[in-house]
C-alpha atoms as a PDB file:
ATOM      1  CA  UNK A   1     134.039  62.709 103.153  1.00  0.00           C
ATOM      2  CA  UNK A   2     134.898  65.817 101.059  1.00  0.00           C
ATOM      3  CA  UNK A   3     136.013  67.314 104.693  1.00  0.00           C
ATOM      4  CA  UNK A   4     138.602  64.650 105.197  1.00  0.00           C
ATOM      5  CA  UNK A   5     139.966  65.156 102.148  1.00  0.00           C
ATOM      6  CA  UNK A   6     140.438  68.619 102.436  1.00  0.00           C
ATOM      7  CA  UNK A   7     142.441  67.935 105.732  1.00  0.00           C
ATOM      8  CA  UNK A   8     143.983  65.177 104.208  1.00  0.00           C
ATOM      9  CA  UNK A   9     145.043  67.448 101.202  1.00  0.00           C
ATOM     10  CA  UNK A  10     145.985  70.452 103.899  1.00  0.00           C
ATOM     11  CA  UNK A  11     147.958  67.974 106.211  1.00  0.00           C
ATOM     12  CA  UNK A  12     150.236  66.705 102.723  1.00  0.00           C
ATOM     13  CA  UNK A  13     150.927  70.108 101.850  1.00  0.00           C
ATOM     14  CA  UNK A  14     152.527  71.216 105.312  1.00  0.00           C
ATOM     15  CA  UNK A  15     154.314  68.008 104.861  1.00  0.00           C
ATOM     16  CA  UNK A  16     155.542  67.883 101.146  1.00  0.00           C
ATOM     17  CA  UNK A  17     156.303  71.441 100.167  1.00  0.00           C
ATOM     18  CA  UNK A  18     159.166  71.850 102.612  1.00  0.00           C
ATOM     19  CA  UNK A  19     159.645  67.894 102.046  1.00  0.00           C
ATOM     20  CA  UNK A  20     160.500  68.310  98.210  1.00  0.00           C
ATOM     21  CA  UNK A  21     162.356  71.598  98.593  1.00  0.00           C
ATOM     22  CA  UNK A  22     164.498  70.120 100.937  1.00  0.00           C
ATOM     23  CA  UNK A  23     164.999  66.344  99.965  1.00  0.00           C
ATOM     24  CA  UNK A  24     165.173  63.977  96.903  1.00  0.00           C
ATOM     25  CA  UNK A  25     161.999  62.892  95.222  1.00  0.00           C
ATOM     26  CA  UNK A  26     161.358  59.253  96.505  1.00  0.00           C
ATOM     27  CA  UNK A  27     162.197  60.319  99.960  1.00  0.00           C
ATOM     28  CA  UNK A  28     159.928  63.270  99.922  1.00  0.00           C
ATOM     29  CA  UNK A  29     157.203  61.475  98.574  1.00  0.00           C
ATOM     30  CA  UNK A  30     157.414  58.455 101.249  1.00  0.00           C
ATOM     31  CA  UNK A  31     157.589  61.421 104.153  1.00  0.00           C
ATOM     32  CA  UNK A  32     154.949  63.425 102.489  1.00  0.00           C
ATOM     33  CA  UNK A  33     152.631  59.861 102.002  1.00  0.00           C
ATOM     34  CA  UNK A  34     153.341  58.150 105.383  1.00  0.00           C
ATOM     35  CA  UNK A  35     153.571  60.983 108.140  1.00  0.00           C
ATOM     36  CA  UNK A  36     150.436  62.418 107.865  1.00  0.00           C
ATOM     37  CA  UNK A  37     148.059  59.501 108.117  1.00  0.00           C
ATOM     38  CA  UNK A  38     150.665  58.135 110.899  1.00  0.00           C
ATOM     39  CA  UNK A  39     150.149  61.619 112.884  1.00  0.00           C
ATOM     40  CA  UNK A  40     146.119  61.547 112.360  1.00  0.00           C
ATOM     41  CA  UNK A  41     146.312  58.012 113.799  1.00  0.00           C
ATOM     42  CA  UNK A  42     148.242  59.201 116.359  1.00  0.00           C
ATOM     43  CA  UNK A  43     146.069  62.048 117.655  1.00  0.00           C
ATOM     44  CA  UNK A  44     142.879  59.849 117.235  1.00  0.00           C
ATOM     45  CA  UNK A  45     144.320  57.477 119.928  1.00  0.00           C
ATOM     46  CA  UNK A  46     144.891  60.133 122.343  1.00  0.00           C
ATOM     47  CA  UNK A  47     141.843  61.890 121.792  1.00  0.00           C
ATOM     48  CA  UNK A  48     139.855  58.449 122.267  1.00  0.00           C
ATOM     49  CA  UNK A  49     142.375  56.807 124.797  1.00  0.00           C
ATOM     50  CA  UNK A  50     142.669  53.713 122.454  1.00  0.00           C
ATOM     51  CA  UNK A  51     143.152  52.985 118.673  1.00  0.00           C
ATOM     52  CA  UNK A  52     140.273  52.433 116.277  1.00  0.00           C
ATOM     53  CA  UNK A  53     139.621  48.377 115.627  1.00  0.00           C
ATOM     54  CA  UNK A  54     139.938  48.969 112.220  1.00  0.00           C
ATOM     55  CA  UNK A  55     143.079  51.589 112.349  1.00  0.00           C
ATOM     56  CA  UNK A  56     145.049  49.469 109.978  1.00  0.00           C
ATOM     57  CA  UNK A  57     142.704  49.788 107.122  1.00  0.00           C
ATOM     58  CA  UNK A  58     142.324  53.294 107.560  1.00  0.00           C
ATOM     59  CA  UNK A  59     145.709  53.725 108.037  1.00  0.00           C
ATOM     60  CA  UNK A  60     146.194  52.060 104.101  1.00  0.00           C
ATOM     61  CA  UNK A  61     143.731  53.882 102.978  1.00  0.00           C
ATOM     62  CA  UNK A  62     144.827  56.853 103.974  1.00  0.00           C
ATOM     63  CA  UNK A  63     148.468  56.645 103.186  1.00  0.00           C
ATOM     64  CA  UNK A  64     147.494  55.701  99.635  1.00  0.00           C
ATOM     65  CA  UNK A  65     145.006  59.142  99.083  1.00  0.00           C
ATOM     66  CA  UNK A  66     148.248  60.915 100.430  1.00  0.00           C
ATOM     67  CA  UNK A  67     150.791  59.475  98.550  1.00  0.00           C
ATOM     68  CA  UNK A  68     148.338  60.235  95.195  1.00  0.00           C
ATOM     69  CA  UNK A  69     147.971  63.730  96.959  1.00  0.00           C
ATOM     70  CA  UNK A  70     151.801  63.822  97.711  1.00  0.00           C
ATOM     71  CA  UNK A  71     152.500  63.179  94.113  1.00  0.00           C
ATOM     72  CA  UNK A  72     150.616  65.918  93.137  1.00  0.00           C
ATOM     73  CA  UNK A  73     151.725  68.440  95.212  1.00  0.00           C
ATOM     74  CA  UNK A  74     155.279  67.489  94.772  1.00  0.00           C
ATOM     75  CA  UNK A  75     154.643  68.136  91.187  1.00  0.00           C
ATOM     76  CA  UNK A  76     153.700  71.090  91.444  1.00  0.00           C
ATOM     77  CA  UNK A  77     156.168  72.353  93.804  1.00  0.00           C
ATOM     78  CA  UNK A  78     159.181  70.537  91.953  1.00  0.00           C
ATOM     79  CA  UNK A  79     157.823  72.888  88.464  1.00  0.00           C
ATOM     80  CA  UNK A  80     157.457  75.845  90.701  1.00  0.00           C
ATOM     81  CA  UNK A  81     161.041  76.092  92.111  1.00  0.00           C
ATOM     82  CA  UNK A  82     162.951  74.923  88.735  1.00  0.00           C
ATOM     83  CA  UNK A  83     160.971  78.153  87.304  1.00  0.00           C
ATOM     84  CA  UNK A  84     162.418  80.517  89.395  1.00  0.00           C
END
Protein backbone atom coordinates (compact mmCIF):
# COMPACT_ATOMS: atom_id res chain seq x y z
CA UNK A 1 0.00 0.00 0.00
CA UNK A 2 2.70 2.47 1.18
CA UNK A 3 4.49 1.37 -2.32
CA UNK A 4 1.63 2.62 -4.39
CA UNK A 5 1.58 5.62 -2.84
CA UNK A 6 4.97 6.40 -3.27
CA UNK A 7 4.47 5.82 -7.12
CA UNK A 8 1.38 7.48 -6.95
CA UNK A 9 3.12 10.52 -5.20
CA UNK A 10 6.30 10.11 -7.82
CA UNK A 11 3.92 9.81 -10.92
CA UNK A 12 1.96 13.48 -9.64
CA UNK A 13 5.12 15.13 -9.30
CA UNK A 14 6.46 14.45 -12.98
CA UNK A 15 3.03 15.56 -13.81
CA UNK A 16 2.30 18.75 -11.67
CA UNK A 17 5.59 20.55 -11.29
CA UNK A 18 5.96 21.34 -14.97
CA UNK A 19 1.93 21.38 -14.92
CA UNK A 20 1.76 24.46 -12.44
CA UNK A 21 4.83 26.22 -13.82
CA UNK A 22 3.41 26.20 -17.02
CA UNK A 23 -0.49 26.53 -16.66
CA UNK A 24 -3.22 28.13 -14.43
CA UNK A 25 -4.12 26.51 -11.17
CA UNK A 26 -7.47 24.62 -11.86
CA UNK A 27 -6.09 23.34 -15.06
CA UNK A 28 -2.92 22.11 -13.55
CA UNK A 29 -4.53 20.52 -10.84
CA UNK A 30 -7.20 18.53 -13.14
CA UNK A 31 -3.94 17.41 -15.45
CA UNK A 32 -1.86 16.72 -12.46
CA UNK A 33 -5.15 14.61 -10.73
CA UNK A 34 -6.50 12.81 -13.86
CA UNK A 35 -3.39 11.79 -16.09
CA UNK A 36 -1.64 9.77 -13.89
CA UNK A 37 -4.20 7.28 -12.68
CA UNK A 38 -5.51 7.37 -16.51
CA UNK A 39 -1.77 6.36 -17.66
CA UNK A 40 -1.43 3.54 -14.75
CA UNK A 41 -4.75 2.21 -16.08
CA UNK A 42 -3.49 2.35 -19.25
CA UNK A 43 -0.27 0.36 -18.85
CA UNK A 44 -2.11 -2.23 -16.59
CA UNK A 45 -4.28 -3.15 -19.65
CA UNK A 46 -1.43 -3.73 -21.83
CA UNK A 47 0.59 -5.46 -19.46
CA UNK A 48 -2.50 -7.87 -18.68
CA UNK A 49 -4.10 -7.74 -22.27
CA UNK A 50 -7.48 -6.61 -20.70
CA UNK A 51 -8.72 -4.06 -18.05
CA UNK A 52 -9.22 -4.92 -14.40
CA UNK A 53 -13.22 -5.72 -13.59
CA UNK A 54 -13.10 -3.30 -11.10
CA UNK A 55 -10.88 -0.50 -13.09
CA UNK A 56 -13.50 2.11 -12.51
CA UNK A 57 -13.26 2.09 -8.81
CA UNK A 58 -9.71 2.12 -8.83
CA UNK A 59 -9.62 4.53 -11.30
CA UNK A 60 -11.81 7.02 -8.56
CA UNK A 61 -9.87 6.11 -6.10
CA UNK A 62 -6.95 6.86 -7.49
CA UNK A 63 -7.68 10.12 -9.14
CA UNK A 64 -8.94 11.37 -5.78
CA UNK A 65 -5.32 10.36 -3.72
CA UNK A 66 -3.79 12.36 -6.74
CA UNK A 67 -5.75 15.23 -6.89
CA UNK A 68 -5.13 15.50 -2.72
CA UNK A 69 -1.42 14.74 -3.79
CA UNK A 70 -1.69 17.26 -6.75
CA UNK A 71 -2.85 19.88 -4.39
CA UNK A 72 -0.05 19.49 -2.39
CA UNK A 73 2.56 19.51 -4.64
CA UNK A 74 1.15 22.37 -6.53
CA UNK A 75 1.41 24.17 -3.31
CA UNK A 76 4.46 23.79 -2.85
CA UNK A 77 5.71 24.48 -6.20
CA UNK A 78 3.33 27.63 -6.67
CA UNK A 79 5.37 29.10 -3.04
CA UNK A 80 8.61 27.96 -4.49
CA UNK A 81 8.61 29.92 -7.81
CA UNK A 82 6.81 33.25 -6.39
CA UNK A 83 10.04 33.14 -3.96
CA UNK A 84 12.46 33.39 -6.44
Amino acid sequence: MLLILVLLLLAVSLVAVPAFLYLRWPMALALSAVLPPVLFQGANWMHLGYLDPFWPIALAVSTAVCLVLAAGVGLLVVRWSRNR
